[in-house]
PDB file of N, CA and C in Angstrom:
ATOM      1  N   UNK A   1     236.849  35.572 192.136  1.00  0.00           N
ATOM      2  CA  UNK A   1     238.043  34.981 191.570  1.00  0.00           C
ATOM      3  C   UNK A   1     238.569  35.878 190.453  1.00  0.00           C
ATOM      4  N   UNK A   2     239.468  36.232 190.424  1.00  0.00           N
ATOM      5  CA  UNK A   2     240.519  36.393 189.563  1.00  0.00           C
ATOM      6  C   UNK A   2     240.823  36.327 188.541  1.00  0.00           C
ATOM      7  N   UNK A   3     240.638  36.886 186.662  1.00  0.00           N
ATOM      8  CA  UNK A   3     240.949  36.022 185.950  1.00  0.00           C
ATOM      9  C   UNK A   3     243.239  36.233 185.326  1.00  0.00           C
ATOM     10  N   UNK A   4     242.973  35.775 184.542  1.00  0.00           N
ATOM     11  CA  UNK A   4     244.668  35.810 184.338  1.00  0.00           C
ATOM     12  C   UNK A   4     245.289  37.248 184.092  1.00  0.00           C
ATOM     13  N   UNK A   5     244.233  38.621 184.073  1.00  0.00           N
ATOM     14  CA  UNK A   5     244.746  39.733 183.998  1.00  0.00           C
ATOM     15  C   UNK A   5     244.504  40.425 185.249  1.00  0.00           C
ATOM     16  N   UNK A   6     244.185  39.947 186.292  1.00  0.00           N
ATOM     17  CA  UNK A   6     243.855  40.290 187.368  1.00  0.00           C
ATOM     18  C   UNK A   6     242.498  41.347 187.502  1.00  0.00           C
ATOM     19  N   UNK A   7     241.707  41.032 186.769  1.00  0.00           N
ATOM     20  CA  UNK A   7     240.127  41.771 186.572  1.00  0.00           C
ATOM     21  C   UNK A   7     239.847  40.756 187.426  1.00  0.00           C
ATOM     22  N   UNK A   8     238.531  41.585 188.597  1.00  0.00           N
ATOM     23  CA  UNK A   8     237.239  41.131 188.704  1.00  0.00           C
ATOM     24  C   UNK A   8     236.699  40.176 188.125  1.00  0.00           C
ATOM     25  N   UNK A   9     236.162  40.879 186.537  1.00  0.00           N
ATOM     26  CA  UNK A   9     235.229  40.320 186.173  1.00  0.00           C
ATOM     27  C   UNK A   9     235.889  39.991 184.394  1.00  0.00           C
ATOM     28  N   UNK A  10     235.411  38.913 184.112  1.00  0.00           N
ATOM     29  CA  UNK A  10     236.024  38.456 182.571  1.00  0.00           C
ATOM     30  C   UNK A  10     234.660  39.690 181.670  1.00  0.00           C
ATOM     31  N   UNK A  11     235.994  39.999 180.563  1.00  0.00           N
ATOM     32  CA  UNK A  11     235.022  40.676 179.660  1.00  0.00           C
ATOM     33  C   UNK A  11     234.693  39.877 178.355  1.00  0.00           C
ATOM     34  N   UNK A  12     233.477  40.564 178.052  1.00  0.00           N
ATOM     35  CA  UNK A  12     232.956  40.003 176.771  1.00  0.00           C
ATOM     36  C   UNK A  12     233.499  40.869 175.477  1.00  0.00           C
ATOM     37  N   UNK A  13     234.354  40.232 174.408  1.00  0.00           N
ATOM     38  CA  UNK A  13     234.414  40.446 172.934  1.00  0.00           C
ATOM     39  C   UNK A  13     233.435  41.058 172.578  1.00  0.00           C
ATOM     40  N   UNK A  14     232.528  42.399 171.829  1.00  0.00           N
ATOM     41  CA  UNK A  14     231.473  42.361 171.536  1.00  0.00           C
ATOM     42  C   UNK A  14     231.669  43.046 170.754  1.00  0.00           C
ATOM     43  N   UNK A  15     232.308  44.082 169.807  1.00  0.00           N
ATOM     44  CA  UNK A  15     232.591  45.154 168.727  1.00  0.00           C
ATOM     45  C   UNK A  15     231.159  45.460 168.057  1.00  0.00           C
ATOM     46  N   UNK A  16     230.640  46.297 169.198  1.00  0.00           N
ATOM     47  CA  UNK A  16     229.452  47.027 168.564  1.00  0.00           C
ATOM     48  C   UNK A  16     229.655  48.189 168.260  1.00  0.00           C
ATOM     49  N   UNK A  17     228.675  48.849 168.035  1.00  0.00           N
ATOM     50  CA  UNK A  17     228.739  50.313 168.018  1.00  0.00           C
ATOM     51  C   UNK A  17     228.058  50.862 168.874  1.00  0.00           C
ATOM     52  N   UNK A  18     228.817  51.682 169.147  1.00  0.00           N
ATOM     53  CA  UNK A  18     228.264  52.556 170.654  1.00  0.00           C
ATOM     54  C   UNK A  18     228.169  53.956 170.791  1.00  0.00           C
ATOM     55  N   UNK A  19     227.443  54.926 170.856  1.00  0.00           N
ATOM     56  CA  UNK A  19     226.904  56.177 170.922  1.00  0.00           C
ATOM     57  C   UNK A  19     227.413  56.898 172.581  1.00  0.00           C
ATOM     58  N   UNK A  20     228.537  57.928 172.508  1.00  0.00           N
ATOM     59  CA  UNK A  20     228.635  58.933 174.142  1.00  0.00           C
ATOM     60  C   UNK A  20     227.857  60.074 173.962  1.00  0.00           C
ATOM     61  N   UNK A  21     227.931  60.401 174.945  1.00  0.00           N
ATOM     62  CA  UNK A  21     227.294  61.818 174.999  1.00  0.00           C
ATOM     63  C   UNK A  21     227.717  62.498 176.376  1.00  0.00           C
ATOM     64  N   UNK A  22     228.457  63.693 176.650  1.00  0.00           N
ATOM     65  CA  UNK A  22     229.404  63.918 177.470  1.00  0.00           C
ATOM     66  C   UNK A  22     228.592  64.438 178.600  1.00  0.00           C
ATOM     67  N   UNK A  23     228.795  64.437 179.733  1.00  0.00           N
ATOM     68  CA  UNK A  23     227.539  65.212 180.515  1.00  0.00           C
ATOM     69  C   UNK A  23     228.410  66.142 181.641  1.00  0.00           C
ATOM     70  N   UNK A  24     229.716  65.571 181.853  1.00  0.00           N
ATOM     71  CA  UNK A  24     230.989  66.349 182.240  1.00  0.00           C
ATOM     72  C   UNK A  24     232.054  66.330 182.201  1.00  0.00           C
ATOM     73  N   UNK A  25     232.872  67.346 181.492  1.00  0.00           N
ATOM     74  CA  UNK A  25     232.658  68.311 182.045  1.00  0.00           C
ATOM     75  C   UNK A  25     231.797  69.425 181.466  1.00  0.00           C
ATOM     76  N   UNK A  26     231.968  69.057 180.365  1.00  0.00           N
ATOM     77  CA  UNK A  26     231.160  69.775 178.946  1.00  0.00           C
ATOM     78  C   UNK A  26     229.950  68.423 178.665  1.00  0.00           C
ATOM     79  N   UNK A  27     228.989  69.236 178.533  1.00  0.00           N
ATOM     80  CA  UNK A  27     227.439  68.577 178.218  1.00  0.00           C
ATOM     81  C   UNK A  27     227.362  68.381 176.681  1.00  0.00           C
ATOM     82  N   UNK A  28     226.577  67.493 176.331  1.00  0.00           N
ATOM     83  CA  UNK A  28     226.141  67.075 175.199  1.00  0.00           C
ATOM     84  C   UNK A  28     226.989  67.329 173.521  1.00  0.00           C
ATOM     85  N   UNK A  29     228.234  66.964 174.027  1.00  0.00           N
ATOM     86  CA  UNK A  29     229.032  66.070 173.099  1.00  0.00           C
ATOM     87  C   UNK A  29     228.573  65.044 172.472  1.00  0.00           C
ATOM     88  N   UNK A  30     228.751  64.854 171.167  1.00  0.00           N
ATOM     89  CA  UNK A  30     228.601  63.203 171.183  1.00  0.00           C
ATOM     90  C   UNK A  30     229.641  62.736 170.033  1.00  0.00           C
ATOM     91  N   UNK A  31     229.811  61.399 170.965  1.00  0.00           N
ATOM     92  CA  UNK A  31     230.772  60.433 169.966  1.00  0.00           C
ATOM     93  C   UNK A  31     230.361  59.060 169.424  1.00  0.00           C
ATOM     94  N   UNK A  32     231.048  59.053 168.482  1.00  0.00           N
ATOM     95  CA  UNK A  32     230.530  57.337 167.773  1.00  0.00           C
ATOM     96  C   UNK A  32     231.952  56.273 168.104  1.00  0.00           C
ATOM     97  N   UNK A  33     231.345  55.250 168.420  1.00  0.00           N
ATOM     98  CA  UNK A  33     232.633  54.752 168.848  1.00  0.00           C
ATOM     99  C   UNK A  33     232.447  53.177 168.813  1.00  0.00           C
ATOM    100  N   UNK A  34     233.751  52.447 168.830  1.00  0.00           N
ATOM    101  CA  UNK A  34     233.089  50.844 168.791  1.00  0.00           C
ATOM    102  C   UNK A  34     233.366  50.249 170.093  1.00  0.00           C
ATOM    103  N   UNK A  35     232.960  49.973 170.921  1.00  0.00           N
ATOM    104  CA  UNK A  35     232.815  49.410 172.124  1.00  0.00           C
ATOM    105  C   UNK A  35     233.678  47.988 171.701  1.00  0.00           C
ATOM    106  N   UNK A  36     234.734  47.358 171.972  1.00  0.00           N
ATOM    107  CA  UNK A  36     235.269  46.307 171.755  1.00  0.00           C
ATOM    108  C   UNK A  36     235.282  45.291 173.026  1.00  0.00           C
ATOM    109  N   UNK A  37     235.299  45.500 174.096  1.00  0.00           N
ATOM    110  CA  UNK A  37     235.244  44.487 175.062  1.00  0.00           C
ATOM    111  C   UNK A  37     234.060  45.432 176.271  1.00  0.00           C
ATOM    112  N   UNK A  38     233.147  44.338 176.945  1.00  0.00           N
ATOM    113  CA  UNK A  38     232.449  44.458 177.972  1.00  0.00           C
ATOM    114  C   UNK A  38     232.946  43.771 179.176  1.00  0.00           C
ATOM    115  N   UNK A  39     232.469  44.475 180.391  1.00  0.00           N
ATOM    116  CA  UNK A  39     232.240  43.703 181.425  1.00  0.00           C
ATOM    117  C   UNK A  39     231.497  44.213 182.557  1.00  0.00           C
ATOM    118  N   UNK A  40     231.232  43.491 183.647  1.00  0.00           N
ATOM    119  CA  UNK A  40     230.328  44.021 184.418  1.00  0.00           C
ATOM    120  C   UNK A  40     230.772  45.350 185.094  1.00  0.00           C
ATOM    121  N   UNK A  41     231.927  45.818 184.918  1.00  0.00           N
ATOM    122  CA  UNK A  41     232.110  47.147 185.625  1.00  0.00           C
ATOM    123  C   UNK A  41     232.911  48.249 185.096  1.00  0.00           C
ATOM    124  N   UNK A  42     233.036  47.722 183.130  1.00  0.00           N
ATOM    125  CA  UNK A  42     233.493  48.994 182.630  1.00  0.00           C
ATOM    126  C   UNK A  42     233.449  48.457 181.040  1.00  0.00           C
ATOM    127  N   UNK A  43     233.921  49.107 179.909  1.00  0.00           N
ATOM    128  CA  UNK A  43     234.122  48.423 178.957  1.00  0.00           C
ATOM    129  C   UNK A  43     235.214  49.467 178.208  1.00  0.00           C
ATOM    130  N   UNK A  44     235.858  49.590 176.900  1.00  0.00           N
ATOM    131  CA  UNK A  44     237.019  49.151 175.929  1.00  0.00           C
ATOM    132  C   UNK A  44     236.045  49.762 175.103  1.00  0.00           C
ATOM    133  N   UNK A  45     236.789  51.320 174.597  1.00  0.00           N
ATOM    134  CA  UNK A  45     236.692  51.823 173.345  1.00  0.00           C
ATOM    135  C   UNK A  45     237.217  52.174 172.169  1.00  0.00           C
ATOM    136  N   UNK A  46     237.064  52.287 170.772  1.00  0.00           N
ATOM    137  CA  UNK A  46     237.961  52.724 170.229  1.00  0.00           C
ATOM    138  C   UNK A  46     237.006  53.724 168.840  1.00  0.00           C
ATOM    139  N   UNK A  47     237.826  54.779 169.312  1.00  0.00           N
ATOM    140  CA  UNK A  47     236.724  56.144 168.461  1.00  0.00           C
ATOM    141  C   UNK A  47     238.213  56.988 167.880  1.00  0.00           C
ATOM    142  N   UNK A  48     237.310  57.952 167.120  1.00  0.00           N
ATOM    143  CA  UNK A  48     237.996  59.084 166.013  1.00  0.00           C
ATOM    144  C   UNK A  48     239.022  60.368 167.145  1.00  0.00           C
ATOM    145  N   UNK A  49     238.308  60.475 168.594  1.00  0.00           N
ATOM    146  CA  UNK A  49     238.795  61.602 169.439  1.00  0.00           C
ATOM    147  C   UNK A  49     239.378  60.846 170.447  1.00  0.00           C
ATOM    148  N   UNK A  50     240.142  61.678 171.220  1.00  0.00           N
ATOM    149  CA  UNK A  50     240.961  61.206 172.508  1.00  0.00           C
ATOM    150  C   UNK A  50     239.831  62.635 173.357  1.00  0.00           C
ATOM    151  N   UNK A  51     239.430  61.050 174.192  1.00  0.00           N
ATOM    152  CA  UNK A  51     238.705  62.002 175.452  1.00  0.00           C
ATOM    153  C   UNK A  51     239.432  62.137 176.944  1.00  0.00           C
ATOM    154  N   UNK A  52     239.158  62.961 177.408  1.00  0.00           N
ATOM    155  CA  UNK A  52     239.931  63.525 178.567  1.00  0.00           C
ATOM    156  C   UNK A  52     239.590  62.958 179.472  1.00  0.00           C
ATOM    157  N   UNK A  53     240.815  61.980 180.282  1.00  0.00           N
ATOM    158  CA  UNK A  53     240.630  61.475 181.520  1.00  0.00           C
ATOM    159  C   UNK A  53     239.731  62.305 182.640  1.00  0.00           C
ATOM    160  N   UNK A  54     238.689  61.716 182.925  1.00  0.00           N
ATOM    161  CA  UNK A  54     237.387  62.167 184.062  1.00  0.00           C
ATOM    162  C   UNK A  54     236.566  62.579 183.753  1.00  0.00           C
ATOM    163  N   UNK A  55     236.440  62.446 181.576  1.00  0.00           N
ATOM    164  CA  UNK A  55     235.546  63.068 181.711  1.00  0.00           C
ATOM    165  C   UNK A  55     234.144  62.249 182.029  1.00  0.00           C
ATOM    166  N   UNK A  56     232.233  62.485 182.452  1.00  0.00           N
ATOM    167  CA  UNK A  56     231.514  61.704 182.240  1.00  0.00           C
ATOM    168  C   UNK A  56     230.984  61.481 181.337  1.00  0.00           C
ATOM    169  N   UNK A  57     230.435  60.226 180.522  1.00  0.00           N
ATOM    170  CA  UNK A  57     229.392  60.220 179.586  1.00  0.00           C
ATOM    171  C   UNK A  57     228.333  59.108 180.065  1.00  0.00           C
ATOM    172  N   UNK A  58     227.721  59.789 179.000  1.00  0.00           N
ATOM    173  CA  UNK A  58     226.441  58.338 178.489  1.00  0.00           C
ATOM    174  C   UNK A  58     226.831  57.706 177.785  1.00  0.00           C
ATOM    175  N   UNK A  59     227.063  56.360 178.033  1.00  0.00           N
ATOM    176  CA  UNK A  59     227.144  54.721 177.045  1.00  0.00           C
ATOM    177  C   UNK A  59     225.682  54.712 176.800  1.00  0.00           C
ATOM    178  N   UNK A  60     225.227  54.448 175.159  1.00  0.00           N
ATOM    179  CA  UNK A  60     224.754  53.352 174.839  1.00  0.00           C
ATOM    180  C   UNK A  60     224.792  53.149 173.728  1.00  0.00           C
ATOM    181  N   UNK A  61     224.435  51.407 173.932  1.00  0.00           N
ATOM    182  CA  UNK A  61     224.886  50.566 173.057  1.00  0.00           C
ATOM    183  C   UNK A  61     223.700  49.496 172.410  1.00  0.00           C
ATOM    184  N   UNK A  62     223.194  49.674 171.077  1.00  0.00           N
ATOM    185  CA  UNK A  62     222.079  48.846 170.893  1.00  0.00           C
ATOM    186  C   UNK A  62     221.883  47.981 170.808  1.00  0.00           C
ATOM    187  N   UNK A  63     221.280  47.097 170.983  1.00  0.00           N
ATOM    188  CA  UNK A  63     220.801  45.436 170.648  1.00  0.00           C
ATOM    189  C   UNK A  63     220.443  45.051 169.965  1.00  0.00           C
ATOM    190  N   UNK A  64     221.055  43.857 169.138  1.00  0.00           N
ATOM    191  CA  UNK A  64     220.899  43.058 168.090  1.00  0.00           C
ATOM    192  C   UNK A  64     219.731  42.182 167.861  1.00  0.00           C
ATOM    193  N   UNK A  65     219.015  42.228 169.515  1.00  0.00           N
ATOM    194  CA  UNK A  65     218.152  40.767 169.880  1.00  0.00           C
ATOM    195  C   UNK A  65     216.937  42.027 170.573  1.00  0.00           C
ATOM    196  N   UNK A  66     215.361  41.321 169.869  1.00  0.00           N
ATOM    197  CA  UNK A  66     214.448  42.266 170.702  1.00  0.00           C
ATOM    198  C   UNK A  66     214.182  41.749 171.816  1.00  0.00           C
ATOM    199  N   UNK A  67     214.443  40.365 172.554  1.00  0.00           N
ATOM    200  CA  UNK A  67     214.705  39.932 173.834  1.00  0.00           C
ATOM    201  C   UNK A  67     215.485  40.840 174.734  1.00  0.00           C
ATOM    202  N   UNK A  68     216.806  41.257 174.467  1.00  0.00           N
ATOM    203  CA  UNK A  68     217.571  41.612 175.266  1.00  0.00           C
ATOM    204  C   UNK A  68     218.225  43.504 174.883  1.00  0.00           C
ATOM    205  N   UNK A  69     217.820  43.933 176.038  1.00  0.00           N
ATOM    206  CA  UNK A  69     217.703  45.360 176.013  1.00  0.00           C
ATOM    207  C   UNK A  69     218.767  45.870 176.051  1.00  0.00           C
ATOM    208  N   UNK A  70     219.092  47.403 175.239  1.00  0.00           N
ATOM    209  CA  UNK A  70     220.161  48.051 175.059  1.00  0.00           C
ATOM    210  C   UNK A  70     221.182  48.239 176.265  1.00  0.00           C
ATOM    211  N   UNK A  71     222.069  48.395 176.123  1.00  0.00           N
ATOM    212  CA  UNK A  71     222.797  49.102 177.346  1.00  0.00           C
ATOM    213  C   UNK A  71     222.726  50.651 177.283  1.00  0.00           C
ATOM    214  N   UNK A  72     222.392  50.916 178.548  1.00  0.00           N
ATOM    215  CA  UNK A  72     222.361  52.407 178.850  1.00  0.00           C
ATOM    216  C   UNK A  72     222.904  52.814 180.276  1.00  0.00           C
ATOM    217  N   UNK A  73     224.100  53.694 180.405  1.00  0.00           N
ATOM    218  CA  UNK A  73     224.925  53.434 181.595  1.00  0.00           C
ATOM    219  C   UNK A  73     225.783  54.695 181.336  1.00  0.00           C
ATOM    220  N   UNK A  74     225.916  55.364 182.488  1.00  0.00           N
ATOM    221  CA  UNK A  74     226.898  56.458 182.764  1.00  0.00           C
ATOM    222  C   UNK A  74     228.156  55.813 183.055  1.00  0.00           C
ATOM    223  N   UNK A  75     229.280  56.283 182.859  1.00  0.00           N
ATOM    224  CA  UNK A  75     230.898  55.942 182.855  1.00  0.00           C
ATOM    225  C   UNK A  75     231.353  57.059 182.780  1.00  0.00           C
ATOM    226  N   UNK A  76     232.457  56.538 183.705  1.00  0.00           N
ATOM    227  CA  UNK A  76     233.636  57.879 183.594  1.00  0.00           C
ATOM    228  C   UNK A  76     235.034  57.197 183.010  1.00  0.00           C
ATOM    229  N   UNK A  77     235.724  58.064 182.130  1.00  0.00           N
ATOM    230  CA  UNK A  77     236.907  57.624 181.238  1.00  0.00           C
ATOM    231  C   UNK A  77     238.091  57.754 182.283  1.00  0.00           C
ATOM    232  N   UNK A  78     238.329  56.488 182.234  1.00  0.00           N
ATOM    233  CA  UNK A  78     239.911  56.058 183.302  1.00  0.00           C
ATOM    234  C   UNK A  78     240.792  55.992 182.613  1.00  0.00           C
ATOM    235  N   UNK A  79     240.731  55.909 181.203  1.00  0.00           N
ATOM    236  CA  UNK A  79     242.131  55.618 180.245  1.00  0.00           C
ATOM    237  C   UNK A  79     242.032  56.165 179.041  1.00  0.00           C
ATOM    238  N   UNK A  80     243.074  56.848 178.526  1.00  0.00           N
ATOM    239  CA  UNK A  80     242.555  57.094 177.194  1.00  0.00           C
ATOM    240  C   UNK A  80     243.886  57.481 176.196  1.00  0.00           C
ATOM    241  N   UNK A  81     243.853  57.027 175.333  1.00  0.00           N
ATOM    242  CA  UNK A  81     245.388  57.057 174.945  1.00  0.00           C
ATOM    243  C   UNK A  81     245.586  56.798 173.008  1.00  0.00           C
ATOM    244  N   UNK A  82     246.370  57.419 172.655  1.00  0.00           N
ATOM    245  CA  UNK A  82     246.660  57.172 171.336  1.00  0.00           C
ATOM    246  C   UNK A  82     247.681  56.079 170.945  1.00  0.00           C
ATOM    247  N   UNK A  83     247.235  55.080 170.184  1.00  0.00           N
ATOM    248  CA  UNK A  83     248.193  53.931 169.887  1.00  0.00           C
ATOM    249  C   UNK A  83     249.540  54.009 168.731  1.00  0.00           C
ATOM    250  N   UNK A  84     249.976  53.839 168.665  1.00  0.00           N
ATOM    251  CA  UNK A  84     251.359  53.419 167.502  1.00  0.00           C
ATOM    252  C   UNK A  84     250.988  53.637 166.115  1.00  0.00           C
ATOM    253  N   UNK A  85     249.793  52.460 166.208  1.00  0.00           N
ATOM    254  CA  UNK A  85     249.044  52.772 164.683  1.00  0.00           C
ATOM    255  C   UNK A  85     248.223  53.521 164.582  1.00  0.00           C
ATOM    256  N   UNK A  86     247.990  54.714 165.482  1.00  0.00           N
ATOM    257  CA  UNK A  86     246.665  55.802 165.033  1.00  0.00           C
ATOM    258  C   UNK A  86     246.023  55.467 165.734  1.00  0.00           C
ATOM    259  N   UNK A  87     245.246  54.483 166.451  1.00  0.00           N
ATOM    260  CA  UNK A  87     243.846  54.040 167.124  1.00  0.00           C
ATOM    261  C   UNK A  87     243.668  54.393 167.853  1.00  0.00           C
ATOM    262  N   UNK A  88     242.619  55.712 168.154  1.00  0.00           N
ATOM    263  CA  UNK A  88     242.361  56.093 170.094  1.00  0.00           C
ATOM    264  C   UNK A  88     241.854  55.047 170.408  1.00  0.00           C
ATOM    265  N   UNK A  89     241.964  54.685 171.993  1.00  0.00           N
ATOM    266  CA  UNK A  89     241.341  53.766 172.639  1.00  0.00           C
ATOM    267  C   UNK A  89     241.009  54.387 174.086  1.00  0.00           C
ATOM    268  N   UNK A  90     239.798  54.056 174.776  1.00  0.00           N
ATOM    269  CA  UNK A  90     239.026  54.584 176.139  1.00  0.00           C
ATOM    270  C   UNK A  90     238.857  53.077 176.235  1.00  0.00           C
ATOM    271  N   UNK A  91     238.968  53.441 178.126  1.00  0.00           N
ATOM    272  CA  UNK A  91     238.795  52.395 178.769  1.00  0.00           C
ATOM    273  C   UNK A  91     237.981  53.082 180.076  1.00  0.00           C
ATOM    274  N   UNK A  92     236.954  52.896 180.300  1.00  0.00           N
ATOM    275  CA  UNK A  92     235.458  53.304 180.871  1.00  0.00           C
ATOM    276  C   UNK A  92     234.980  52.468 181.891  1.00  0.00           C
ATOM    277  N   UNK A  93     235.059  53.067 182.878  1.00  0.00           N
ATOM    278  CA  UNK A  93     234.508  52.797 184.423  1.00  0.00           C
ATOM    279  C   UNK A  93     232.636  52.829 184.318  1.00  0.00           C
ATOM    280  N   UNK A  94     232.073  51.674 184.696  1.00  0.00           N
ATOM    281  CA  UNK A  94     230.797  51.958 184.711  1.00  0.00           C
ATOM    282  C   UNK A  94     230.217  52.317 186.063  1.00  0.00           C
ATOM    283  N   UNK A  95     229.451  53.533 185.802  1.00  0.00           N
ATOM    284  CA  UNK A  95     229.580  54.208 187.219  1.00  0.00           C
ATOM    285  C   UNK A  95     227.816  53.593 187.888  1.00  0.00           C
ATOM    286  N   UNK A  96     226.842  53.585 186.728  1.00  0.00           N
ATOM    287  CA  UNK A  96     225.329  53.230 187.068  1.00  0.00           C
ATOM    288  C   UNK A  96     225.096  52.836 185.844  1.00  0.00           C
ATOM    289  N   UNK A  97     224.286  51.968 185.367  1.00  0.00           N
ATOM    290  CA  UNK A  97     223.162  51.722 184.536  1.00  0.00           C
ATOM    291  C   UNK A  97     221.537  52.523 184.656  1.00  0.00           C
ATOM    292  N   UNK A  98     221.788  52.611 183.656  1.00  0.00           N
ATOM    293  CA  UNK A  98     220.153  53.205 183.804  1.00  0.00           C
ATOM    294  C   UNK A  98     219.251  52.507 183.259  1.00  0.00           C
TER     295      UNK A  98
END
């Protein structure tokens, strides 16, 4: 089902902080960034650089709870764009979890 933006899957609010690390096209970059929305098949960034559509990285993202384990997941950047007020924002395809 469908929700009212026509996603798959509803995302989760979560404004963590989240750690990339580029693996292509250029290797071992890394960025700090706040992950603002999740979902099961991509999530919503907003960092200091504008990254280049295709490129790959490593997501992860730590956990608040020692129950429930970090996210760790390759993505490739589908969107990426500079806002009005300054704010880069990435929007990230999750390609695998690891």
């Amino acid at each position: 089902m469908l929700n009212e933006d026509q996603r798959n899957f509803r995302r989760m609010q979560i404004n963590a902080k989240a750690t990339l690390t580029t693996l292509e096209p250029i290797a071992d970059e890394q960025y700090d960034a706040l992950c603002v929305d999740l979902s099961a098949t991509g999530l919503s960034l907003q960092l200091d650089d504008l990254l280049e559509i295709g490129t790959i990285v490593k997501v992860k993202i730590d956990s608040t709870s020692p129950t429930i384990a970090p996210l760790d997941a390759i993505a490739k950047v589908i969107r990426a764009s500079k806002e009005d007020d300054g704010t880069i924002t990435a929007g990230l395809e999750i390609m695998s979890f690891n």
